[in-house]
C-alpha atoms as a PDB file:
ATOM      1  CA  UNK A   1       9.191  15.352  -5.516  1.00  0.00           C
ATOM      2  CA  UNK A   2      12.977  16.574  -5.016  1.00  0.00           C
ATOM      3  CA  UNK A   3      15.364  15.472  -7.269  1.00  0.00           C
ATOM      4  CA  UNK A   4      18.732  14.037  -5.840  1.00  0.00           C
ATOM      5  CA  UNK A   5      22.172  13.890  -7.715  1.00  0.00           C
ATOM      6  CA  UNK A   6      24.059  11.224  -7.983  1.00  0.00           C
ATOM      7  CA  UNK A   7      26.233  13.283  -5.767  1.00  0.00           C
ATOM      8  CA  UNK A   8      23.930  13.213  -3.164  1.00  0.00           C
ATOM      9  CA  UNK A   9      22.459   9.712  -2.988  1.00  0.00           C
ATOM     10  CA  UNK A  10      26.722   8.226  -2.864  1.00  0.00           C
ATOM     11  CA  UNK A  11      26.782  10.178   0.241  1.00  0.00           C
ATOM     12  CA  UNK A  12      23.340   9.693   1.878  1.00  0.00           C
ATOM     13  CA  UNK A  13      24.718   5.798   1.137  1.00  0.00           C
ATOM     14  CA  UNK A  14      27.729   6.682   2.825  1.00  0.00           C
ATOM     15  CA  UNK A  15      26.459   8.355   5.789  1.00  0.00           C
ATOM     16  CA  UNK A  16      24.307   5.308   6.593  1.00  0.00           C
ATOM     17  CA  UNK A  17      26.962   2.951   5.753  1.00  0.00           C
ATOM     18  CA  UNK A  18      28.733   4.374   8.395  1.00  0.00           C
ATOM     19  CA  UNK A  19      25.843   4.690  11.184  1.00  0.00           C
ATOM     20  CA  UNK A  20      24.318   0.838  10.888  1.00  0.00           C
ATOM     21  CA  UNK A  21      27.695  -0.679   8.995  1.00  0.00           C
ATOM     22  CA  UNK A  22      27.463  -3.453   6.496  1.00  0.00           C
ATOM     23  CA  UNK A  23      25.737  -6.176   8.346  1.00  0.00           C
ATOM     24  CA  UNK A  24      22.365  -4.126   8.998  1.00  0.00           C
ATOM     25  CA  UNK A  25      21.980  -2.532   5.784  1.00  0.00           C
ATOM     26  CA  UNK A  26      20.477  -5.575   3.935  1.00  0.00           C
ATOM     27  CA  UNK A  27      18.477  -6.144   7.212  1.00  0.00           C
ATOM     28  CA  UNK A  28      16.935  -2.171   7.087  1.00  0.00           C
ATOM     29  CA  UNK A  29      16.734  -2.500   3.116  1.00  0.00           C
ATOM     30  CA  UNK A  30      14.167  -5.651   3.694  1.00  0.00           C
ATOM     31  CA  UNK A  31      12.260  -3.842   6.760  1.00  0.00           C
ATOM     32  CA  UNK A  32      12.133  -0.305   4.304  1.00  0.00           C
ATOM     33  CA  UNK A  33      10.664  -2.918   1.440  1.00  0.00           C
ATOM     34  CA  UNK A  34       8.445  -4.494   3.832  1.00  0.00           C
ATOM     35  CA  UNK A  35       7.246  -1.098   5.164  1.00  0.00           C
ATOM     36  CA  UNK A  36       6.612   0.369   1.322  1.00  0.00           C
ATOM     37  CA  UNK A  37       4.800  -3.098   0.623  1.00  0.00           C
ATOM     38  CA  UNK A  38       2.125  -2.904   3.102  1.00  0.00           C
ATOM     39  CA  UNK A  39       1.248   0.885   2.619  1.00  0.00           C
ATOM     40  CA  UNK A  40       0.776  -0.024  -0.858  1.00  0.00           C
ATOM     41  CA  UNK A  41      -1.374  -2.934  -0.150  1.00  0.00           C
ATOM     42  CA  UNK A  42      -3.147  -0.580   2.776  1.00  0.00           C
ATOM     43  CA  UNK A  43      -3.880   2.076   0.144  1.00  0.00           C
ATOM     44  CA  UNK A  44      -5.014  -0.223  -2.464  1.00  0.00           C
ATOM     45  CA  UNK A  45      -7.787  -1.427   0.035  1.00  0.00           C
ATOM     46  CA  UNK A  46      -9.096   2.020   1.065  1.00  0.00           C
ATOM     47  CA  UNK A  47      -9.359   3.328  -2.866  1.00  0.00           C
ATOM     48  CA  UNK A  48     -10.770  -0.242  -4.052  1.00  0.00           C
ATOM     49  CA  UNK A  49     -10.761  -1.297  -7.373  1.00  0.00           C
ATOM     50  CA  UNK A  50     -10.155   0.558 -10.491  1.00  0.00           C
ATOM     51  CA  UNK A  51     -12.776  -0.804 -12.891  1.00  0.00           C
ATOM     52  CA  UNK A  52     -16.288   0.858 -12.368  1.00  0.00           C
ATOM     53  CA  UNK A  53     -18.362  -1.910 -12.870  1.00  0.00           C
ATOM     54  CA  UNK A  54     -16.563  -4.001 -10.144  1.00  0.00           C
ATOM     55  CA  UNK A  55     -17.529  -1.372  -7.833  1.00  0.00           C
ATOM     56  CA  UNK A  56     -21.613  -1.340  -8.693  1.00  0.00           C
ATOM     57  CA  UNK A  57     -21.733  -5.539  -8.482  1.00  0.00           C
ATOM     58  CA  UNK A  58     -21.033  -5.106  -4.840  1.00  0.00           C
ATOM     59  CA  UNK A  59     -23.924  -2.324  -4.542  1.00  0.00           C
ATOM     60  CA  UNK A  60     -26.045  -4.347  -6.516  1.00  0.00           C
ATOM     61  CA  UNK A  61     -25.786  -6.721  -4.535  1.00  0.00           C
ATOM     62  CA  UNK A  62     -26.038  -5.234  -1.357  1.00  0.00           C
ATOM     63  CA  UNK A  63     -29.116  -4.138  -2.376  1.00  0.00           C
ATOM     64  CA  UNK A  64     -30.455  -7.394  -3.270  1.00  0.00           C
ATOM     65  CA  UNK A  65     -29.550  -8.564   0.042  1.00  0.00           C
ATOM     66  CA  UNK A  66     -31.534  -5.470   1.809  1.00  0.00           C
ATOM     67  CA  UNK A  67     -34.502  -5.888  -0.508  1.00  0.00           C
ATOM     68  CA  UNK A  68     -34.423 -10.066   0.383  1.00  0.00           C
ATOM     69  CA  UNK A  69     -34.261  -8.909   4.598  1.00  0.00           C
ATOM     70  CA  UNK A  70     -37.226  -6.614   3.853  1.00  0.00           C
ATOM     71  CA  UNK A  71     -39.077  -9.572   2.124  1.00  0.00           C
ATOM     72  CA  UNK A  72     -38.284 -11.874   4.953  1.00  0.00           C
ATOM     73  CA  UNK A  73     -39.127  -9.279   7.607  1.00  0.00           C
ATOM     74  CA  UNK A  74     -42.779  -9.083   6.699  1.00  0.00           C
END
């Protein structure tokens, strides 16, 4: 990941400053926080839980549940 100077980030803040002008900053800074929220929340869901065992209960049990239809079934 790059690392900016202090140098750089006053005039990144600058430039935009200038482009959107203060009444839309605070209205892009929600909408960025927003954005970053929901990716984080989106890639939580895809890699799942941390803890091992909370990933083999819902295997277990999905097996019970296929081994219960099977029963039913015959």
């Amino acid at each position: 990941m790059p690392h900016f100077s202090a140098s750089t980030i006053l005039l990144l803040l600058i430039t935009a400053l200038v482009l959107f002008g203060p009444s839309k900053l605070p209205e892009l800074g929600r909408a960025f926080g927003k954005t970053l929220k929901e990716f984080k929340n989106g890639t939580k869901e895809l890699l799942g839980p941390d803890d091992p065992q909370s990933q083999a209960q819902p295997l277990a049990q999905a097996r019970k549940e296929s081994s219960a239809d099977d029963v039913n079934r015959r």
